[in-house]
N, C-alpha and C. Protein backbone atom coordinates (compact mmCIF):
# COMPACT_ATOMS: atom_id res chain seq x y z
N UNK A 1 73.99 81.67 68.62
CA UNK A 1 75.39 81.68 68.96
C UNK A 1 75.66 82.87 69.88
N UNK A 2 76.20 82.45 71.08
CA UNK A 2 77.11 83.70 71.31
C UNK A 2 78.32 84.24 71.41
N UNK A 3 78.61 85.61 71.17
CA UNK A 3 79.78 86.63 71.05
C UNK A 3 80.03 87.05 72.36
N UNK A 4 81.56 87.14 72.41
CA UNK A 4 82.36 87.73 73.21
C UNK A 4 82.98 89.00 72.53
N UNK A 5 83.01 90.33 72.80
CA UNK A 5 83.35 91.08 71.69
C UNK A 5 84.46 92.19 72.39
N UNK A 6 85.68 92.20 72.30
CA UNK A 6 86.34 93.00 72.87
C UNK A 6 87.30 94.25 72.09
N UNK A 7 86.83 95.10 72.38
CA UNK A 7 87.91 96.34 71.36
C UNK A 7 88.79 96.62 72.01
N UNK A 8 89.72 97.17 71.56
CA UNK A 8 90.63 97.72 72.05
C UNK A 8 91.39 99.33 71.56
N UNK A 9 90.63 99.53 70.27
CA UNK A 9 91.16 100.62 69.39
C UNK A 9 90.53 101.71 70.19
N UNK A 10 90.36 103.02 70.38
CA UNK A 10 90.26 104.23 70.57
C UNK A 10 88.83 104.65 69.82
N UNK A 11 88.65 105.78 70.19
CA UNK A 11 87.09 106.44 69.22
C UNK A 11 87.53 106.96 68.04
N UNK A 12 88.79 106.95 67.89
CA UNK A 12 89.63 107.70 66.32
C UNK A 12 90.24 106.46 65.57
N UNK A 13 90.03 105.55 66.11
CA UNK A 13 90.05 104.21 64.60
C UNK A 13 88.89 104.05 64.33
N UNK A 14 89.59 103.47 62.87
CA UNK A 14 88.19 102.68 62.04
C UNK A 14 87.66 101.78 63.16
N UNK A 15 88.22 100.99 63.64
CA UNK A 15 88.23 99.86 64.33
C UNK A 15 87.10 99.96 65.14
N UNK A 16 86.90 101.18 66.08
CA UNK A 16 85.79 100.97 67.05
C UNK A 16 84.36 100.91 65.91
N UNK A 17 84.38 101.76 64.57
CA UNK A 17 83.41 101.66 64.38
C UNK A 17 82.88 100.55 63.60
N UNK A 18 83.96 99.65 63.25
CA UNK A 18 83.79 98.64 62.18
C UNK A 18 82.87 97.60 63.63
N UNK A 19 83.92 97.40 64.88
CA UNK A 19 83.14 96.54 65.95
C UNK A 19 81.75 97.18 66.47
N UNK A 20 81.12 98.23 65.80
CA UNK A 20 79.68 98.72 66.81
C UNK A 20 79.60 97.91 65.52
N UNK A 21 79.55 97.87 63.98
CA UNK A 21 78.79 97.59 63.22
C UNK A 21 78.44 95.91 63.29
N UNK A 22 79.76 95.09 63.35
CA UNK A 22 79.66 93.83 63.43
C UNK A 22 79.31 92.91 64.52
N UNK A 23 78.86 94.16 65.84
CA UNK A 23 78.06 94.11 66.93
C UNK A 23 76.44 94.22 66.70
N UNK A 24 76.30 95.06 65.99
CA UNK A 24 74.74 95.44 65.39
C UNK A 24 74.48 94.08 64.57
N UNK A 25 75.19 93.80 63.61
CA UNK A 25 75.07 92.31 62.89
C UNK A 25 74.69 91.06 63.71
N UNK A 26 75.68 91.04 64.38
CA UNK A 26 75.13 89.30 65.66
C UNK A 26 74.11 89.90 65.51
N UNK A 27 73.56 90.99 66.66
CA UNK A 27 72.53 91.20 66.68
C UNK A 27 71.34 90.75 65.90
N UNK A 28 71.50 91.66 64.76
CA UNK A 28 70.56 91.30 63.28
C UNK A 28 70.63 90.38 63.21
N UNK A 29 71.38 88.90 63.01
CA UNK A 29 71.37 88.02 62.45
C UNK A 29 70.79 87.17 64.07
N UNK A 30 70.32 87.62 65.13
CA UNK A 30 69.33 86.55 65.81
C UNK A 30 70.17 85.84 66.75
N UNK A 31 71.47 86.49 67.04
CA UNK A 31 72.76 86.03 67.96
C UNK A 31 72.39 86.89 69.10
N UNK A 32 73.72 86.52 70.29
CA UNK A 32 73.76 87.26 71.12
C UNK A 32 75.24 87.89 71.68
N UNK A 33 74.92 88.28 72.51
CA UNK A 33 75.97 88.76 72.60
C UNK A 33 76.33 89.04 74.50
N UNK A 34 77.05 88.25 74.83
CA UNK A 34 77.75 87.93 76.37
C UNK A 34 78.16 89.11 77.12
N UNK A 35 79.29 89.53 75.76
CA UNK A 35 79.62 90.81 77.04
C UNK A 35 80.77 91.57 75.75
N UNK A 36 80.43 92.68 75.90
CA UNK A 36 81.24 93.77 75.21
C UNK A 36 82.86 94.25 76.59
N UNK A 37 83.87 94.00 75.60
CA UNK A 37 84.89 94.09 76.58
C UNK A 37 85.44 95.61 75.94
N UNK A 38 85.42 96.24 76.83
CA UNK A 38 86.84 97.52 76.19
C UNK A 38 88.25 97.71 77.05
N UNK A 39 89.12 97.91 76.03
CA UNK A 39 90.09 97.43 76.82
C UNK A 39 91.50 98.47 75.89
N UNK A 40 92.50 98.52 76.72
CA UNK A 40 93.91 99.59 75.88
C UNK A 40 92.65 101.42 75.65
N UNK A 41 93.15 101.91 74.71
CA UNK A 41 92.31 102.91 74.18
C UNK A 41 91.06 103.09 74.02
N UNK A 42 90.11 102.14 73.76
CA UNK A 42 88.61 101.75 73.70
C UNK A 42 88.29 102.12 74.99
N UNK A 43 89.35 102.12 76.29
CA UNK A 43 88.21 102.80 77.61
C UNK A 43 87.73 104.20 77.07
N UNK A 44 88.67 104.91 76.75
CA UNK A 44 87.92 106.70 75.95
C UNK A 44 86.08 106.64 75.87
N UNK A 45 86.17 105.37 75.13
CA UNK A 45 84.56 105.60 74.79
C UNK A 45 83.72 105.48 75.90
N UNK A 46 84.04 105.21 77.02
CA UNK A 46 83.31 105.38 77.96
C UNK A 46 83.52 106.69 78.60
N UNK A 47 84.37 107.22 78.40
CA UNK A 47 84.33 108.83 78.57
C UNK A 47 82.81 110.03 78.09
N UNK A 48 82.36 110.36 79.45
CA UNK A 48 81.26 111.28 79.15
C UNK A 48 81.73 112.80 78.68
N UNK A 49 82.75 112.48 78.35
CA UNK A 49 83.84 114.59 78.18
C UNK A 49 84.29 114.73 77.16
N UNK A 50 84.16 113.72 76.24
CA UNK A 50 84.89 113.73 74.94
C UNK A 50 83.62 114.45 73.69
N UNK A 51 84.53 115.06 72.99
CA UNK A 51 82.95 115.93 72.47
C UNK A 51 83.88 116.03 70.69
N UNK A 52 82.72 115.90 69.86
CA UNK A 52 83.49 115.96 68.52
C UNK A 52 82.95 116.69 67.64
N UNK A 53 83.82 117.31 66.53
CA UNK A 53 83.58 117.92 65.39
C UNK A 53 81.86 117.81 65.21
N UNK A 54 81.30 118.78 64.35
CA UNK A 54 79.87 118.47 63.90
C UNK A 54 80.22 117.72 62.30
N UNK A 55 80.97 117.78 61.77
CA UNK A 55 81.24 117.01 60.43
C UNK A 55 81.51 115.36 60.97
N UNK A 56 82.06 115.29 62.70
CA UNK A 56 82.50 113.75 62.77
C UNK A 56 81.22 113.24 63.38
N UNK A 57 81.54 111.81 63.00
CA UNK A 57 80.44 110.83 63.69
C UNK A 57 80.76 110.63 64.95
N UNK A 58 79.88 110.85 66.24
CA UNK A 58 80.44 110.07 67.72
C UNK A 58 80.24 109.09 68.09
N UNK A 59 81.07 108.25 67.47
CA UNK A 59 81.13 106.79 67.32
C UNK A 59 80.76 106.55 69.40
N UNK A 60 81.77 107.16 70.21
CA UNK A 60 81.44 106.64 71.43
C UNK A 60 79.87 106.86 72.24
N UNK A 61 78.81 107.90 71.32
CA UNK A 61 77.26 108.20 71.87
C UNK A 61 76.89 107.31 71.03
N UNK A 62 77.25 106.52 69.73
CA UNK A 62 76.63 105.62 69.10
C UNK A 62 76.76 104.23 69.58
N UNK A 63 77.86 104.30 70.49
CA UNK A 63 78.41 103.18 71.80
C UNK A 63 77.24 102.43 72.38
N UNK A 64 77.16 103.98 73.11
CA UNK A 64 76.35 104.06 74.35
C UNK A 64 74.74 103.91 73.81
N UNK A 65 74.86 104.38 72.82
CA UNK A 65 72.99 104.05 72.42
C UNK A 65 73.07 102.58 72.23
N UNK A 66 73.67 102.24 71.74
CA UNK A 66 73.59 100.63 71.09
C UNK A 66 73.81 99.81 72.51
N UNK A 67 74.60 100.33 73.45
CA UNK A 67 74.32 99.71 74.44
C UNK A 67 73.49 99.37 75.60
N UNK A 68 72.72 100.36 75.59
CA UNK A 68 71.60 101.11 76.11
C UNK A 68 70.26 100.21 75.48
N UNK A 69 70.50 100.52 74.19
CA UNK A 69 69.02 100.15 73.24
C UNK A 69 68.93 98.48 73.75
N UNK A 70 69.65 97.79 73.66
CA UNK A 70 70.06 96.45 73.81
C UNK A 70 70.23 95.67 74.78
N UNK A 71 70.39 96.42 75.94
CA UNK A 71 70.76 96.26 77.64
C UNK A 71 71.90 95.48 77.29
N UNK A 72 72.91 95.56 76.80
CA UNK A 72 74.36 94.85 76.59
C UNK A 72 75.26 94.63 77.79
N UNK A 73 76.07 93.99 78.60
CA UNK A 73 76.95 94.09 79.23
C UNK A 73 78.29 94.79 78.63
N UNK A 74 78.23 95.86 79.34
CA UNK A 74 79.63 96.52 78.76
C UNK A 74 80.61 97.08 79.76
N UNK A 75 81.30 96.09 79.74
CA UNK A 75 83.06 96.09 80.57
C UNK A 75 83.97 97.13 79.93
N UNK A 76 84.13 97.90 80.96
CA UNK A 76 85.47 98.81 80.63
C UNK A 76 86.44 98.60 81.42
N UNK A 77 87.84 97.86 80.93
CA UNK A 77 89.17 97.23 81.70
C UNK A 77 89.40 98.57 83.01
N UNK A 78 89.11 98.30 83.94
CA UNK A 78 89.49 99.22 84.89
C UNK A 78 91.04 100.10 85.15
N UNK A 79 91.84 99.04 85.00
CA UNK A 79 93.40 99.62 85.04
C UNK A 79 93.63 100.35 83.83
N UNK A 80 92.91 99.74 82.46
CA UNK A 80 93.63 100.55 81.28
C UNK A 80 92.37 101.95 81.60
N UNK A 81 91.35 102.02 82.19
CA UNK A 81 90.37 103.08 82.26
C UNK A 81 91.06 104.30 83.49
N UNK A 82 91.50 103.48 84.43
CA UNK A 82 92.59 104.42 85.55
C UNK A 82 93.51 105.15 84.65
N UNK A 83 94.58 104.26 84.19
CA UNK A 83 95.87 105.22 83.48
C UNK A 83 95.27 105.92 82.79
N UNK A 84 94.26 106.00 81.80
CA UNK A 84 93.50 107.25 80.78
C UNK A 84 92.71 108.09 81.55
N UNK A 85 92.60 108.20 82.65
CA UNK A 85 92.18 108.73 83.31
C UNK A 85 90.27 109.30 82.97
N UNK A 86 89.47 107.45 82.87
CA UNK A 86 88.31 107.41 82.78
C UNK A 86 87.50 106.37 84.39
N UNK A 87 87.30 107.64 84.38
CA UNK A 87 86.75 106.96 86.39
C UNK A 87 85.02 107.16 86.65
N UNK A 88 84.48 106.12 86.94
CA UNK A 88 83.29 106.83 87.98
C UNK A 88 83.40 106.91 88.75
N UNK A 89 82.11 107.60 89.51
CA UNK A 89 81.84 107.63 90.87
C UNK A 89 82.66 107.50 91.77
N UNK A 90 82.82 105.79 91.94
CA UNK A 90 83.21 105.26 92.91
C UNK A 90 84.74 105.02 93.01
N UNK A 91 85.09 105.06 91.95
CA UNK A 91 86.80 105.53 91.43
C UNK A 91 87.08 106.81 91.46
N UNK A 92 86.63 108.07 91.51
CA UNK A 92 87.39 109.03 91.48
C UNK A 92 86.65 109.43 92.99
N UNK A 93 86.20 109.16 93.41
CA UNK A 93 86.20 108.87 95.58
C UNK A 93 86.89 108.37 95.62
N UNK A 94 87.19 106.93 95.50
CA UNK A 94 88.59 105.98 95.81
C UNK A 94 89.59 106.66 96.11
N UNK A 95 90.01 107.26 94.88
CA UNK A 95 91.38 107.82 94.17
C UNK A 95 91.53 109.72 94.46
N UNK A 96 90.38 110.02 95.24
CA UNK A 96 90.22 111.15 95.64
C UNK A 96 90.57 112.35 94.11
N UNK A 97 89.72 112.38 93.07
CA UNK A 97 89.81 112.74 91.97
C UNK A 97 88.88 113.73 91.90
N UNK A 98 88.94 114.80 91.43
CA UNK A 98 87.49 116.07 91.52
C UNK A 98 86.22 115.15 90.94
N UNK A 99 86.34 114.42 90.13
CA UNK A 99 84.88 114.06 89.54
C UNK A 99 85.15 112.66 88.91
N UNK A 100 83.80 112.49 88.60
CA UNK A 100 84.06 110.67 87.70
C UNK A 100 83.22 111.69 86.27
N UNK A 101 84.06 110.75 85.36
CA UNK A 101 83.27 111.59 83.83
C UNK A 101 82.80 110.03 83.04
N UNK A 102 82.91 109.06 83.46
CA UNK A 102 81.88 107.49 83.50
C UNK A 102 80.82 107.50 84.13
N UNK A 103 79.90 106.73 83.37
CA UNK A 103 78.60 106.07 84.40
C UNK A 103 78.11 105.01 83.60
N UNK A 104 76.91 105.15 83.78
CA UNK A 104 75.83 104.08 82.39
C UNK A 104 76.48 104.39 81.21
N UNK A 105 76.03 103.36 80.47
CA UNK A 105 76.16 102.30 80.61
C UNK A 105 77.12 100.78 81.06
N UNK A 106 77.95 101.92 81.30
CA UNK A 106 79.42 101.01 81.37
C UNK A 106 79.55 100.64 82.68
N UNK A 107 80.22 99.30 83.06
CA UNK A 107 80.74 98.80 84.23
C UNK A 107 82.41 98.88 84.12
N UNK A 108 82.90 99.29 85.03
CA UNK A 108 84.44 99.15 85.50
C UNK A 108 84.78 98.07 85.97
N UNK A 109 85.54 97.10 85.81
CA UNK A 109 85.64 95.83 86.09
C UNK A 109 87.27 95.58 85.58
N UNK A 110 87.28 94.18 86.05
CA UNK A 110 89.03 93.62 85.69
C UNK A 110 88.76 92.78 84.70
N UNK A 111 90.66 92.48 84.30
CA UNK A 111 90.64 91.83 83.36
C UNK A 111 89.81 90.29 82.84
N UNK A 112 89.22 90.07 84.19
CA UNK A 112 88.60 88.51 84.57
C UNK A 112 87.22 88.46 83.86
N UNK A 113 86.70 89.55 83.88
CA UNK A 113 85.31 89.58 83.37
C UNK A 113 85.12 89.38 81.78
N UNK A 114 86.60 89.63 81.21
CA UNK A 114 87.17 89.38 79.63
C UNK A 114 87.02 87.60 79.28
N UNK A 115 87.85 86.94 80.20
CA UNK A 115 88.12 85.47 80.51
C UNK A 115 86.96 84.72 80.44
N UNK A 116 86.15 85.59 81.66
CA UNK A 116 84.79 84.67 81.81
C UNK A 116 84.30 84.70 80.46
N UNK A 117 84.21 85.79 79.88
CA UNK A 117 82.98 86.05 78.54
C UNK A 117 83.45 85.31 77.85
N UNK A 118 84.85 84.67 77.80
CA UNK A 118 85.44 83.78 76.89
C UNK A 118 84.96 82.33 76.51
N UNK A 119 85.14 82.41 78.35
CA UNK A 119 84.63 80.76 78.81
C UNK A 119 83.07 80.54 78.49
N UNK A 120 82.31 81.53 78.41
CA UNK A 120 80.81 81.55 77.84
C UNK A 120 80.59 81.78 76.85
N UNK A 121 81.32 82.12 76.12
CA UNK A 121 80.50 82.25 74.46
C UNK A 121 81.31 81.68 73.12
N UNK A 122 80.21 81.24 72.66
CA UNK A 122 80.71 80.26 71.15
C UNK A 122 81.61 80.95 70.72
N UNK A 123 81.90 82.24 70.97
CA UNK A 123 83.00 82.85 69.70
C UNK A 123 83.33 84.23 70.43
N UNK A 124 84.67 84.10 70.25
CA UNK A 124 85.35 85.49 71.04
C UNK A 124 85.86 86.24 69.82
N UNK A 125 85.69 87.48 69.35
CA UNK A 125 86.11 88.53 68.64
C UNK A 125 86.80 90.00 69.04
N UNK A 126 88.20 89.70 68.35
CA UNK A 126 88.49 91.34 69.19
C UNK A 126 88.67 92.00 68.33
N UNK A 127 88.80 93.74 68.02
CA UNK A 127 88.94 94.56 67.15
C UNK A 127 90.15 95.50 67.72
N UNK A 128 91.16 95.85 66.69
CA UNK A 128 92.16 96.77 67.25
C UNK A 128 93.24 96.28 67.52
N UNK A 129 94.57 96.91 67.60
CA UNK A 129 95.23 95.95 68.27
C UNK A 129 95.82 96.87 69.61
């Protein structure tokens, strides 16, 4: 079967971490998985600047490993990643910005790339609201 999996919660809800876990599951259970969407607050986790407590878990480097480990497609909503002000490269040239604090694993993309993953996979799941 495949998953469409889109968050939307931030790196400070339960939410992002409940979706890495039930992302790791398809997985485990021999599924796949189309395309990881982030979208509202969930762009953060594609943020390379965000740095946390040593008592907290960094749910967004546990992101990026799992996305990494897996070669996952992982969409970060571009407009909700602009207003939070999470850019690469080629966005903070665009936008003439001192730096991009995005890269790997994540792609910047529009809302369309959400749609498509829709139209391709047995089952769309979102986390967050």
């Amino acid at each position: 079967m495949k998953f469409a999996i889109a968050l939307l919660a931030g790196p400070q809800d339960p939410a992002a971490r409940s979706a890495l876990n039930f992302a790791q599951a398809v997985l485990d259970g021999g599924h796949q998985i189309n395309r990881l969407f982030f979208y509202r607050d969930a762009v953060h986790l594609a943020s390379n600047l965000a740095v946390y407590p040593q008592d907290e878990s960094d749910v967004a480097n546990d992101w990026r490993d799992f996305i990494t480990a897996n070669k996952l497609d992982a969409v970060v909503c571009i407009a909700a990643a602009l207003r939070r002000g999470v850019l690469n490269e080629a966005e903070a040239y665009r936008w003439e910005r001192p730096g991009a604090n995005s890269g790997k694993p994540w792609e910047l993309s529009g809302l369309g790339q959400w749609v498509d993953a829709m139209q391709t996979a047995d089952r769309a799941v979102t986390f967050g609201t």
